[in-house]
C-alpha atoms as a PDB file:
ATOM      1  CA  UNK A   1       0.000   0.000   0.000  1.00  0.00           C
ATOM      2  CA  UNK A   2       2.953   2.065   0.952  1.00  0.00           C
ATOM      3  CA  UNK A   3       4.520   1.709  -2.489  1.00  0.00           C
ATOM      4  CA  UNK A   4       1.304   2.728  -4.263  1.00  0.00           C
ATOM      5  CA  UNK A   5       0.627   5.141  -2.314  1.00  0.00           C
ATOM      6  CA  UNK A   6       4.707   6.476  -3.007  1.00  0.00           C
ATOM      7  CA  UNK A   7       4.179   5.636  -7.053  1.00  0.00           C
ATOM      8  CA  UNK A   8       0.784   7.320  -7.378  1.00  0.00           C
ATOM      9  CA  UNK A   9       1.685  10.821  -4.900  1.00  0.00           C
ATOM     10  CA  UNK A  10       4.902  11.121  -7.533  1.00  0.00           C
ATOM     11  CA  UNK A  11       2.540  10.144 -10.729  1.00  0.00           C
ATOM     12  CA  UNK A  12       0.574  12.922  -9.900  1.00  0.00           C
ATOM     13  CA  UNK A  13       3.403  15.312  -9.135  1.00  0.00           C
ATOM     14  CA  UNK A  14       5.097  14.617 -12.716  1.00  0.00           C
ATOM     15  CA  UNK A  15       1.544  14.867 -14.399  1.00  0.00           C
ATOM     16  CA  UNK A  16       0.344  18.238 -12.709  1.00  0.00           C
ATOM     17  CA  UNK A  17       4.010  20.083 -12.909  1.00  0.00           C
ATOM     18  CA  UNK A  18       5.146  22.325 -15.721  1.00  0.00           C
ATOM     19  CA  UNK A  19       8.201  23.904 -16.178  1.00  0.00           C
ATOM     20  CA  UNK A  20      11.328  21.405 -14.587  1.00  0.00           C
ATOM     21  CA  UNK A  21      12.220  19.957 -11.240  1.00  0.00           C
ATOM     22  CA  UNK A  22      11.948  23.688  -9.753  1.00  0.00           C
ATOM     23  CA  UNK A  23       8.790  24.104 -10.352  1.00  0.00           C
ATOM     24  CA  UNK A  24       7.463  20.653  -8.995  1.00  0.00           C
ATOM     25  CA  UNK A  25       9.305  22.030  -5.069  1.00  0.00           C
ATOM     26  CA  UNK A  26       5.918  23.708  -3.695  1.00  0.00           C
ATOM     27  CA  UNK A  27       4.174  20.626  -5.324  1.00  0.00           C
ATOM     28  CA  UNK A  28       6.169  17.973  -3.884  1.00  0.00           C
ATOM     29  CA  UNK A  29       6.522  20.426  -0.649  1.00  0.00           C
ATOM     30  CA  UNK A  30       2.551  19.890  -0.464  1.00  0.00           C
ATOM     31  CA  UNK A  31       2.086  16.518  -0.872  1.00  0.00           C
ATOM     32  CA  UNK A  32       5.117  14.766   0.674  1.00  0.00           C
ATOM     33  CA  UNK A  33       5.131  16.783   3.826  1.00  0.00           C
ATOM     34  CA  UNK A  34       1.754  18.374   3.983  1.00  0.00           C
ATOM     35  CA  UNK A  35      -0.617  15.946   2.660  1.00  0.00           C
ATOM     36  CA  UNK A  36       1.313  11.932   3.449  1.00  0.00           C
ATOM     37  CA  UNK A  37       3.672  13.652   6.185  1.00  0.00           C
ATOM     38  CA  UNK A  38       6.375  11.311   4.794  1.00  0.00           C
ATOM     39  CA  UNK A  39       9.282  13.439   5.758  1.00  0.00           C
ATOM     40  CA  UNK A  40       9.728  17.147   7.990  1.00  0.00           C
ATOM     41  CA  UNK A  41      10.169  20.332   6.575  1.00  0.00           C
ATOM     42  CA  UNK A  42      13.223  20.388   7.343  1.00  0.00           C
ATOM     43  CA  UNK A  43      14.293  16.730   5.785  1.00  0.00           C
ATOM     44  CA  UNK A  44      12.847  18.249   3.231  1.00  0.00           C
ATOM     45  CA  UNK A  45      15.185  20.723   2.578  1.00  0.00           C
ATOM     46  CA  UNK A  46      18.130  18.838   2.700  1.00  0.00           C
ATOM     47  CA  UNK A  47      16.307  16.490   0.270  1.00  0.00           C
ATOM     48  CA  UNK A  48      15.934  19.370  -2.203  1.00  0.00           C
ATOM     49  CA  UNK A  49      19.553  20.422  -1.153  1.00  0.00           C
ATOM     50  CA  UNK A  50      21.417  16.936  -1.947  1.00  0.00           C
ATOM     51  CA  UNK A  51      18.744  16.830  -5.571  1.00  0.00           C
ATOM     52  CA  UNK A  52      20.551  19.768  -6.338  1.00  0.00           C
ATOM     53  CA  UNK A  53      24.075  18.928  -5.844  1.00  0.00           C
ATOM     54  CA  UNK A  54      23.568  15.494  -7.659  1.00  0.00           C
ATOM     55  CA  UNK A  55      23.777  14.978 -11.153  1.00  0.00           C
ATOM     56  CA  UNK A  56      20.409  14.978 -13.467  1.00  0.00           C
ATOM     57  CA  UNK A  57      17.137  16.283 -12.930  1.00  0.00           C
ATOM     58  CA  UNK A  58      15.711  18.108  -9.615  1.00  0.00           C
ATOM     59  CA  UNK A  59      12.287  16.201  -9.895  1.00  0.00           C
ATOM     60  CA  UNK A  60      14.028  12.934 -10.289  1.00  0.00           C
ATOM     61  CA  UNK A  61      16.465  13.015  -7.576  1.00  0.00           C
ATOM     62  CA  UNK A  62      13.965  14.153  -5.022  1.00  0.00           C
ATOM     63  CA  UNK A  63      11.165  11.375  -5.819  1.00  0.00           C
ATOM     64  CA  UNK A  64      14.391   8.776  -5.791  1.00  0.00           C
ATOM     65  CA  UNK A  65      15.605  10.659  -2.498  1.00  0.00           C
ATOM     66  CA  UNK A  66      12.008  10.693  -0.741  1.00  0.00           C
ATOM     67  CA  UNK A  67      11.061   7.319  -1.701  1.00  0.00           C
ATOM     68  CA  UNK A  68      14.795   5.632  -0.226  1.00  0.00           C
ATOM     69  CA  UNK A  69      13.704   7.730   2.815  1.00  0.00           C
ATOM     70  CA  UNK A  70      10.188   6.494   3.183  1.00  0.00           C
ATOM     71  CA  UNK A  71      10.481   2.709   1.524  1.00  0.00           C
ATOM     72  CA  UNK A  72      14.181   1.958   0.743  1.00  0.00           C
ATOM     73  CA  UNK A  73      14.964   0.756  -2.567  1.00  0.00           C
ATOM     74  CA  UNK A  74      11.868  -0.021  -3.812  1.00  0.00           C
ATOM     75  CA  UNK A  75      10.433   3.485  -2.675  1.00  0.00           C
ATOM     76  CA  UNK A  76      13.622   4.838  -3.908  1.00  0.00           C
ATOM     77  CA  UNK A  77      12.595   2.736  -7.476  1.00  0.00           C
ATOM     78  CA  UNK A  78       8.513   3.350  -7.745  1.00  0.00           C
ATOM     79  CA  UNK A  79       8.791   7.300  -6.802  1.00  0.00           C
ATOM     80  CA  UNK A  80      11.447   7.589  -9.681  1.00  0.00           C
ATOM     81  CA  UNK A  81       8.893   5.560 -11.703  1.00  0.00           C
ATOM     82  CA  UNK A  82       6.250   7.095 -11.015  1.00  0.00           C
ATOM     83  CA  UNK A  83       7.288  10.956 -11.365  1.00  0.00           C
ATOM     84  CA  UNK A  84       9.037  10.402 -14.962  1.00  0.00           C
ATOM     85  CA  UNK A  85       5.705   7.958 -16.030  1.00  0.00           C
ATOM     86  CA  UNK A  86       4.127  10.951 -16.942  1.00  0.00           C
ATOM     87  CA  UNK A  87       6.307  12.878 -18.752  1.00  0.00           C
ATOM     88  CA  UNK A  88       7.112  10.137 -20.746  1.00  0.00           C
ATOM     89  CA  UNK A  89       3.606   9.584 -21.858  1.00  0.00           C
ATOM     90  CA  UNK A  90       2.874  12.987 -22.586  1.00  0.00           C
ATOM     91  CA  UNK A  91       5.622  13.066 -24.720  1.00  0.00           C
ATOM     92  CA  UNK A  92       4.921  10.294 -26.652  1.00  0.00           C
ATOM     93  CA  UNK A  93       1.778  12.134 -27.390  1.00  0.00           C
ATOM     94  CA  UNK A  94       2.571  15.318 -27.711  1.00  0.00           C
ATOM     95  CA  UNK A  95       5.319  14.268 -30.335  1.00  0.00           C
ATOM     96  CA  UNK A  96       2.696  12.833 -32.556  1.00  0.00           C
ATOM     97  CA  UNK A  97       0.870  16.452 -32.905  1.00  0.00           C
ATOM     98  CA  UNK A  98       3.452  18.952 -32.296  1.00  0.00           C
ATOM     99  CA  UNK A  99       5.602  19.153 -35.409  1.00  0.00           C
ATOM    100  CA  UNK A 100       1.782  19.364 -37.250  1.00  0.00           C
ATOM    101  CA  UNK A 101       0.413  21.896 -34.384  1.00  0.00           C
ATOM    102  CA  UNK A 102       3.415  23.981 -33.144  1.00  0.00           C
ATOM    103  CA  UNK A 103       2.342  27.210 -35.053  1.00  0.00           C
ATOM    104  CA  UNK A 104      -0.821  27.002 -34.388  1.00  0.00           C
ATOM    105  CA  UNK A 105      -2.460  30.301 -32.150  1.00  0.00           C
ATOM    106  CA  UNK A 106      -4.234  27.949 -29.907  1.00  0.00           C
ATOM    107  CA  UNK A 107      -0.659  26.351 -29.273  1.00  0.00           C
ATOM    108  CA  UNK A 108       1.184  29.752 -29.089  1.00  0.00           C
ATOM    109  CA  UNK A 109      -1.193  30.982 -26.493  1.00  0.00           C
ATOM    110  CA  UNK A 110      -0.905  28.062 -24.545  1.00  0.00           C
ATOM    111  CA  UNK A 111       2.399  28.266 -24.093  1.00  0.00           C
ATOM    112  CA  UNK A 112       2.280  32.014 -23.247  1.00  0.00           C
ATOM    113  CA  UNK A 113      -0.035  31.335 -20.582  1.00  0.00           C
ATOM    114  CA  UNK A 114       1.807  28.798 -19.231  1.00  0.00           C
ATOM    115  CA  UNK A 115       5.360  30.642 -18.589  1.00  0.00           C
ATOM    116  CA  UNK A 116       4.308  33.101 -16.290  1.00  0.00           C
ATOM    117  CA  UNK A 117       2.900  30.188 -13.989  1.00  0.00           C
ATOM    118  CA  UNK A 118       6.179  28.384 -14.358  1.00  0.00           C
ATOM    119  CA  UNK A 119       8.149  31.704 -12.995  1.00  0.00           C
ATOM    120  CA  UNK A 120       5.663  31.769 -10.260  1.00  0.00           C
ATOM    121  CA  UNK A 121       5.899  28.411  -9.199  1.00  0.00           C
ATOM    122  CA  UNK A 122       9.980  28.647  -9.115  1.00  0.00           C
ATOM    123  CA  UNK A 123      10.308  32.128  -7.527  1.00  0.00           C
ATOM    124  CA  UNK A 124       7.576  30.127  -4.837  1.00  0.00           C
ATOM    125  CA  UNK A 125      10.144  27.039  -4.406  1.00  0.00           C
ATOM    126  CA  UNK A 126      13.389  29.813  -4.311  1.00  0.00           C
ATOM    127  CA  UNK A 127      11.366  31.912  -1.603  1.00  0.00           C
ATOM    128  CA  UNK A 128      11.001  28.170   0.004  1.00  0.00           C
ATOM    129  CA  UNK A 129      14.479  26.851  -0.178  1.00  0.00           C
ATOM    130  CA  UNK A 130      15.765  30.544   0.641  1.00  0.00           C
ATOM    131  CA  UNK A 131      13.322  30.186   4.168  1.00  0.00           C
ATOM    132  CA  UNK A 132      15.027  26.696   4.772  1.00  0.00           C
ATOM    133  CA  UNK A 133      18.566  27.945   4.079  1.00  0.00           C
ATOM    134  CA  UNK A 134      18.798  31.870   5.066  1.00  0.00           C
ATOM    135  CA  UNK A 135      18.424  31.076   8.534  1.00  0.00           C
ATOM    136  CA  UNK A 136      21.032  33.199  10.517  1.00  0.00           C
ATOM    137  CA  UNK A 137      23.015  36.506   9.366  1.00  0.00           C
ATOM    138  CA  UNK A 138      26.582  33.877   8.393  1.00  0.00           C
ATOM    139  CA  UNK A 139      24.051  32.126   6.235  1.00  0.00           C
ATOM    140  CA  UNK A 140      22.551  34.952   4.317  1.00  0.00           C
ATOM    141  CA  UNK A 141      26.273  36.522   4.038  1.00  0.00           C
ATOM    142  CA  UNK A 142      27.517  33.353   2.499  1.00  0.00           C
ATOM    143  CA  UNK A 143      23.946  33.966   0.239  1.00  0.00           C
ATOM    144  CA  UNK A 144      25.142  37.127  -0.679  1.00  0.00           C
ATOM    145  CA  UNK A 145      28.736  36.417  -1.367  1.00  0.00           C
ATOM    146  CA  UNK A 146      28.476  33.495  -3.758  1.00  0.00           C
ATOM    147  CA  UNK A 147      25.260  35.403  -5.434  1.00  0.00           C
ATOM    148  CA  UNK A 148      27.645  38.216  -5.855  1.00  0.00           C
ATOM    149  CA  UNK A 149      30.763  35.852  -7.274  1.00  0.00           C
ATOM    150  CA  UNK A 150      28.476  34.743  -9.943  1.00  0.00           C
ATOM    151  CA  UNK A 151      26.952  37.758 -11.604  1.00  0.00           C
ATOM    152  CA  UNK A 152      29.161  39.975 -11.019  1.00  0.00           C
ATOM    153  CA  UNK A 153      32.532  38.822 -10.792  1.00  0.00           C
ATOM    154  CA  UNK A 154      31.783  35.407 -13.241  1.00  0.00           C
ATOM    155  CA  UNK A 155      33.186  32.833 -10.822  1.00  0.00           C
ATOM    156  CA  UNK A 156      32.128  29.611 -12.350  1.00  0.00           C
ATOM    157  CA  UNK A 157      28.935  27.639 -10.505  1.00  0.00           C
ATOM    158  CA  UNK A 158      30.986  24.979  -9.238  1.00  0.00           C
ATOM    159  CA  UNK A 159      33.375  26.771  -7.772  1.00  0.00           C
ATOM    160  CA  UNK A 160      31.088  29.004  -6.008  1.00  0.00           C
ATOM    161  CA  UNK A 161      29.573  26.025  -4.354  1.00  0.00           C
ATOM    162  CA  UNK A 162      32.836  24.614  -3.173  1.00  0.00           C
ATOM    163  CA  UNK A 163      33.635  28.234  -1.651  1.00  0.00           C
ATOM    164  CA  UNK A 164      30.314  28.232   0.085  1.00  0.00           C
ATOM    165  CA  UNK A 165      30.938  24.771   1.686  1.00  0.00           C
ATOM    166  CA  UNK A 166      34.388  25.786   2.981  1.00  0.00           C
ATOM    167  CA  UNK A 167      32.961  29.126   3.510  1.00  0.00           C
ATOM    168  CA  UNK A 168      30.461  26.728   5.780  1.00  0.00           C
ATOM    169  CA  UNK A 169      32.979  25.007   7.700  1.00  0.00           C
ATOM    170  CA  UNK A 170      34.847  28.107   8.909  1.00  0.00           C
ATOM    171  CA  UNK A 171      31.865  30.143   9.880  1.00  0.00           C
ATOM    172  CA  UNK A 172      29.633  27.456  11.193  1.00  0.00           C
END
């Protein structure tokens, strides 16, 4: 029951999220602490913290992460299942009528109405993560300091995490 209940949460998470793994945070935030209470807000947050750091996609990671967490390997295997089932379906579909369709109004205004809800839903999972993360003033300095290294100064991604991790280890 456990495993269905793990396979169709995640199904429904991939089918009802637009826009990448950022976007699916407030949705997975909802149903996998809110609505099943399989994990705390706060193992939450490292969830989406480790997803990040890890190689491939955000949405993945987490459903693989959650599901270890809440059913071991075979959560770990029916939560990845069950958040890509959807994508890959819809694809399949969508492939069939797109190339015919894609310059179509209807289409075009689709998609125009559907960016603005993908900003909103990852500025919503960046105000999240920031609320999890910015949680003293040596936090939000380190915040400011690799946010700063990257614009401004260029300083590639990786190391800018590296620096805040040492960064971490001296101040904390």
């Amino acid at each position: 029951m456990l495993l269905l209940t793990l396979f169709s949460t995640f199904f429904k998470i991939g089918m009802f999220s637009f826009g990448g793994g950022y976007a699916m945070i407030p949705l997975i935030q909802e149903e996998i602490i809110k609505r099943h209470g399989f994990l705390t807000t706060e193992q939450f947050g490292d969830i989406i913290a480790i997803a990040e750091m890890t190689p491939g996609p955000i949405a993945v990671n987490s459903a693989t992460f959650v599901g270890y967490n809440v059913s071991g390997v075979a959560g770990a295997l029916v939560s990845t299942v069950g958040v890509v089932m959807p994508s890959f379906i819809i694809i399949l579909i969508l492939a069939r009528f797109f190339v015919q369709y894609q310059h179509h109004s209807i289409t075009e205004s689709l998609f125009r109405g559907i960016r603005p809800m993908v900003v909103a839903l990852i500025i919503s999972a960046g105000v999240f993560i920031g609320s999890m993360a910015l949680v003293d003033m040596k936090s939000v300095i380190i915040w400011i300091a690799v946010f700063a290294a990257i614009n401004k100064a260029g300083v590639h991604p990786i190391a800018a995490i590296m620096s805040a991790g040492l960064l971490g280890i001296l101040l904390f």
